[in-house]
Protein backbone atom coordinates (compact mmCIF):
# COMPACT_ATOMS: atom_id res chain seq x y z
CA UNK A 1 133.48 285.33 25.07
CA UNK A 2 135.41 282.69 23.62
CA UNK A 3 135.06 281.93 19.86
CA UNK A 4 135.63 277.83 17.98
CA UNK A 5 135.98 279.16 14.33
CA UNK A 6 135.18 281.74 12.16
CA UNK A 7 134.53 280.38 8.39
CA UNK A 8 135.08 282.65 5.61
CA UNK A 9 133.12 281.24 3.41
CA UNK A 10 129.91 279.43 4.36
CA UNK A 11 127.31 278.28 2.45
CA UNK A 12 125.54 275.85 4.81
CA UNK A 13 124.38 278.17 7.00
CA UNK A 14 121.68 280.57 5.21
CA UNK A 15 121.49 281.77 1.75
CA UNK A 16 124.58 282.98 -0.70
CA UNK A 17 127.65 282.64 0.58
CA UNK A 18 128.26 283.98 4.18
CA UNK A 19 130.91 284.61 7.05
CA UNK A 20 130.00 281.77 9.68
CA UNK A 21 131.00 282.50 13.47
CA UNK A 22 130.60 279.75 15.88
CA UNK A 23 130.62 280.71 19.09
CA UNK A 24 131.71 279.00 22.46
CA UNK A 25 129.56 277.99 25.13
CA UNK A 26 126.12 276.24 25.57
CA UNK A 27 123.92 275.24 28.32
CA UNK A 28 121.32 273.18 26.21
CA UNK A 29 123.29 270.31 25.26
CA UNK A 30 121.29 268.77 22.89
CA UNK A 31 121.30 264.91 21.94
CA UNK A 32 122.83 264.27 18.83
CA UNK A 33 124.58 267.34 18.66
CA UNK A 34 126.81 268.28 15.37
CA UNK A 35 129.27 270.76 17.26
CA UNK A 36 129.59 269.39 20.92
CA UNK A 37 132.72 271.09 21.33
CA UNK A 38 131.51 274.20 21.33
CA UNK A 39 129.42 273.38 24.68
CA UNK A 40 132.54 274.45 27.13
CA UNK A 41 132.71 278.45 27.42
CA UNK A 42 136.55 277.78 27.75
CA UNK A 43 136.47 276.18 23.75
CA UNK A 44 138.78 278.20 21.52
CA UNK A 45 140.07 281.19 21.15
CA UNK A 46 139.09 284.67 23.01
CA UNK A 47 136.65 286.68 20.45
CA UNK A 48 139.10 290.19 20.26
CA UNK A 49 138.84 293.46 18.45
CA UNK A 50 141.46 291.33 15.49
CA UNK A 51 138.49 288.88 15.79
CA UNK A 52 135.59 291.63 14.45
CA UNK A 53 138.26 293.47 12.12
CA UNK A 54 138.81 290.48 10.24
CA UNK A 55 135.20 289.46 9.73
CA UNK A 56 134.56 292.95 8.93
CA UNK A 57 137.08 292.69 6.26
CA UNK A 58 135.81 289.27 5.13
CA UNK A 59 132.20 290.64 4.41
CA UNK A 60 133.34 292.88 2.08
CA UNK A 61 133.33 291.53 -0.93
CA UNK A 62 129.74 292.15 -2.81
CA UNK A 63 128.89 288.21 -3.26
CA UNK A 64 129.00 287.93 0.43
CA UNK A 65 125.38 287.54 1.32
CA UNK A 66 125.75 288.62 5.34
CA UNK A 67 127.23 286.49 8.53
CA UNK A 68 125.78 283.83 10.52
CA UNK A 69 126.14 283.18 14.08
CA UNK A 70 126.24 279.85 15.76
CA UNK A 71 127.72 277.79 18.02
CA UNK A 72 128.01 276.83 21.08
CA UNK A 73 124.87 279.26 21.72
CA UNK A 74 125.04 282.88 21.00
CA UNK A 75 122.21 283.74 23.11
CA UNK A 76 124.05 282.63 26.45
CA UNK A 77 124.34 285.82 28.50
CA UNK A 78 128.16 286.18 28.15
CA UNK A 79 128.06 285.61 24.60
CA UNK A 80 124.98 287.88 23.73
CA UNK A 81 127.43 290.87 25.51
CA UNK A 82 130.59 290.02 23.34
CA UNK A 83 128.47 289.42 20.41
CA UNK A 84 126.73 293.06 20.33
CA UNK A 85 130.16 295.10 19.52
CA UNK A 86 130.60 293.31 16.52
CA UNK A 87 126.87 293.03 15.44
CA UNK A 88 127.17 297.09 16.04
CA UNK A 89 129.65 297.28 13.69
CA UNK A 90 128.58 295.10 11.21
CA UNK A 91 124.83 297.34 10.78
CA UNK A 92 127.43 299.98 10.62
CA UNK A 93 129.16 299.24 7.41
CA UNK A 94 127.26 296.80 5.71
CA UNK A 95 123.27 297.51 6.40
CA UNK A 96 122.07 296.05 3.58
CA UNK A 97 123.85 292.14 4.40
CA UNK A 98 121.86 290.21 6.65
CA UNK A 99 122.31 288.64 9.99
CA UNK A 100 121.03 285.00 10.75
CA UNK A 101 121.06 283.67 13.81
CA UNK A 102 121.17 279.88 15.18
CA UNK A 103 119.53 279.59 18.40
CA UNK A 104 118.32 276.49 21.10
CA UNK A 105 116.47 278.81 22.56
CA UNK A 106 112.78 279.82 21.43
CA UNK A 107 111.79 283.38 20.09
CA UNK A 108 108.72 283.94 21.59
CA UNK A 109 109.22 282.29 24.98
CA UNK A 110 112.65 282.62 25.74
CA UNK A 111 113.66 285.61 23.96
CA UNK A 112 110.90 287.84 23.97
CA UNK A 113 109.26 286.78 26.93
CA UNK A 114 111.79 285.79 29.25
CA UNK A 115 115.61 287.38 28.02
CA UNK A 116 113.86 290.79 26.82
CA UNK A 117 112.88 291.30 30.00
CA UNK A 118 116.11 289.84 32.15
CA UNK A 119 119.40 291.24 29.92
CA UNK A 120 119.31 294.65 28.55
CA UNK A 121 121.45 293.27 25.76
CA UNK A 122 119.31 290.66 24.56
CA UNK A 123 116.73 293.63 23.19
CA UNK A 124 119.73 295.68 21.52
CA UNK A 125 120.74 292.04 20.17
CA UNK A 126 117.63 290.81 18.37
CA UNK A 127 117.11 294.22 16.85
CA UNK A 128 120.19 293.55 14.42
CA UNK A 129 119.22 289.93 13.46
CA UNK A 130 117.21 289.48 10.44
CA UNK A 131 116.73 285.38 10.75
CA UNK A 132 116.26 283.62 13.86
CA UNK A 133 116.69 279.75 13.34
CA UNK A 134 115.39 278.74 16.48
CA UNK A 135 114.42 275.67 19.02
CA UNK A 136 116.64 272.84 19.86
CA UNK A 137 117.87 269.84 18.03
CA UNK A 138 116.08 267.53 18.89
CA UNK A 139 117.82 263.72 17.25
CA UNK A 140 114.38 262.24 17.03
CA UNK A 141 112.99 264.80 14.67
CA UNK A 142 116.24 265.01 12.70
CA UNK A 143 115.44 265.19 9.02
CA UNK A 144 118.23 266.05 6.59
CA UNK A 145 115.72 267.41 3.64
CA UNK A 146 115.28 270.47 6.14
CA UNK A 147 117.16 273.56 4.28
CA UNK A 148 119.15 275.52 7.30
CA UNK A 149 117.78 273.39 10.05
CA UNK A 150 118.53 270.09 11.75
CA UNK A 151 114.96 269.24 13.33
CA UNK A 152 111.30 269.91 12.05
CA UNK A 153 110.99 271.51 15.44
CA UNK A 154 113.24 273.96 14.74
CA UNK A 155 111.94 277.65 13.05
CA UNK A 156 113.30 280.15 10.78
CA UNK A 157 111.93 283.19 11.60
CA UNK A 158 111.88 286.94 10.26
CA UNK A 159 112.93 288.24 13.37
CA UNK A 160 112.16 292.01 12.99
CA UNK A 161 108.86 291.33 10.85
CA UNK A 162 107.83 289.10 14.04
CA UNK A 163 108.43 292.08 16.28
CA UNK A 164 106.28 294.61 14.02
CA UNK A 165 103.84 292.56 13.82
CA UNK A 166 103.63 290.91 17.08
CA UNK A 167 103.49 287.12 15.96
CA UNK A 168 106.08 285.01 14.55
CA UNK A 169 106.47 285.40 10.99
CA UNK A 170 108.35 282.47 9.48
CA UNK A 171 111.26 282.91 6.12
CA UNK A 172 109.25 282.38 2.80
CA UNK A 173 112.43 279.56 2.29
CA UNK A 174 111.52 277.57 5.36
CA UNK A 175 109.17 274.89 3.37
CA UNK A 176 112.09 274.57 0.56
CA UNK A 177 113.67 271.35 0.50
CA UNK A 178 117.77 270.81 -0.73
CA UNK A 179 117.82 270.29 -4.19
């Protein structure tokens, strides 16, 4: 897997102040796009064992919220397998920081339905992600009053509340507007 940036400090990207990786690679090349560099697998840098050890180290600090992982598209096969080692890691030292997640894909269909049942790591990856932004951008339902999204077709989900309960359970945030 293959890596555009890693931000240090993010605050864009989900609540509090967070470590932001953007992955490399994406199939869905969506109109309107913010980060259509990250669409070519080959984008970047390759995501190393330095790579986790250094966001590791960056989430330290106690006013670091968690980490958020975009892109590119982290649920592309190749980049679900070299995002689990440092997801593992991360629910290793820091349980208590959360994990969002920025997705084209859709939960239900997609995820749960269709890349559950395909990749074995897709099952191990959802069960560390606490938020699930997910659905593509789509330009014509861009709105810019949307907190964490880009389209009002796009969902922020409680990803391990939706699994208990078996329906999708959406952030209490989601309806919040930038202030």
């Amino acid at each position: 897997m293959n890596y555009a940036d890693i931000k240090q400090y993010d605050v864009a990207n989900g609540p509090g102040v967070r470590v932001s990786l953007f992955v490399s690679g994406c199939t869905h090349h969506c109109k309107g796009c913010f980060n259509s560099v990250t669409w070519d697998f080959n984008y970047g840098n390759p995501f190393t064992q330095l790579e986790i050890d250094n966001i590791i180290k960056y989430m330290a600090p106690a006013y670091v919220s968690g980490i958020t992982i975009l892109g590119g598209e982290p649920f592309e096969h190749v980049n679900q397998q070299g995002l689990l080692p440092l997801l593992r890691k991360i629910r290793k030292v820091y349980p208590n920081k959360s994990i969002w997640c920025f997705t084209g894909y859709t939960f239900d269909e997609d995820i749960c339905n269709r890349m559950m049942n395909e990749w074995e790591e897709t099952k191990e990856l959802i069960s560390y992600i606490d938020v699930l932004v997910d659905g593509k951008f789509i330009e014509e339902l861009k709105n810019l009053s949307l907190r964490f999204r880009g389209s009002s077709n796009q969902r922020i989900i409680m990803v391990q509340e939706s699994l208990e309960k078996g329906e999708i359970i959406l952030w209490e945030g989601m309806n919040n507007v930038k202030n």
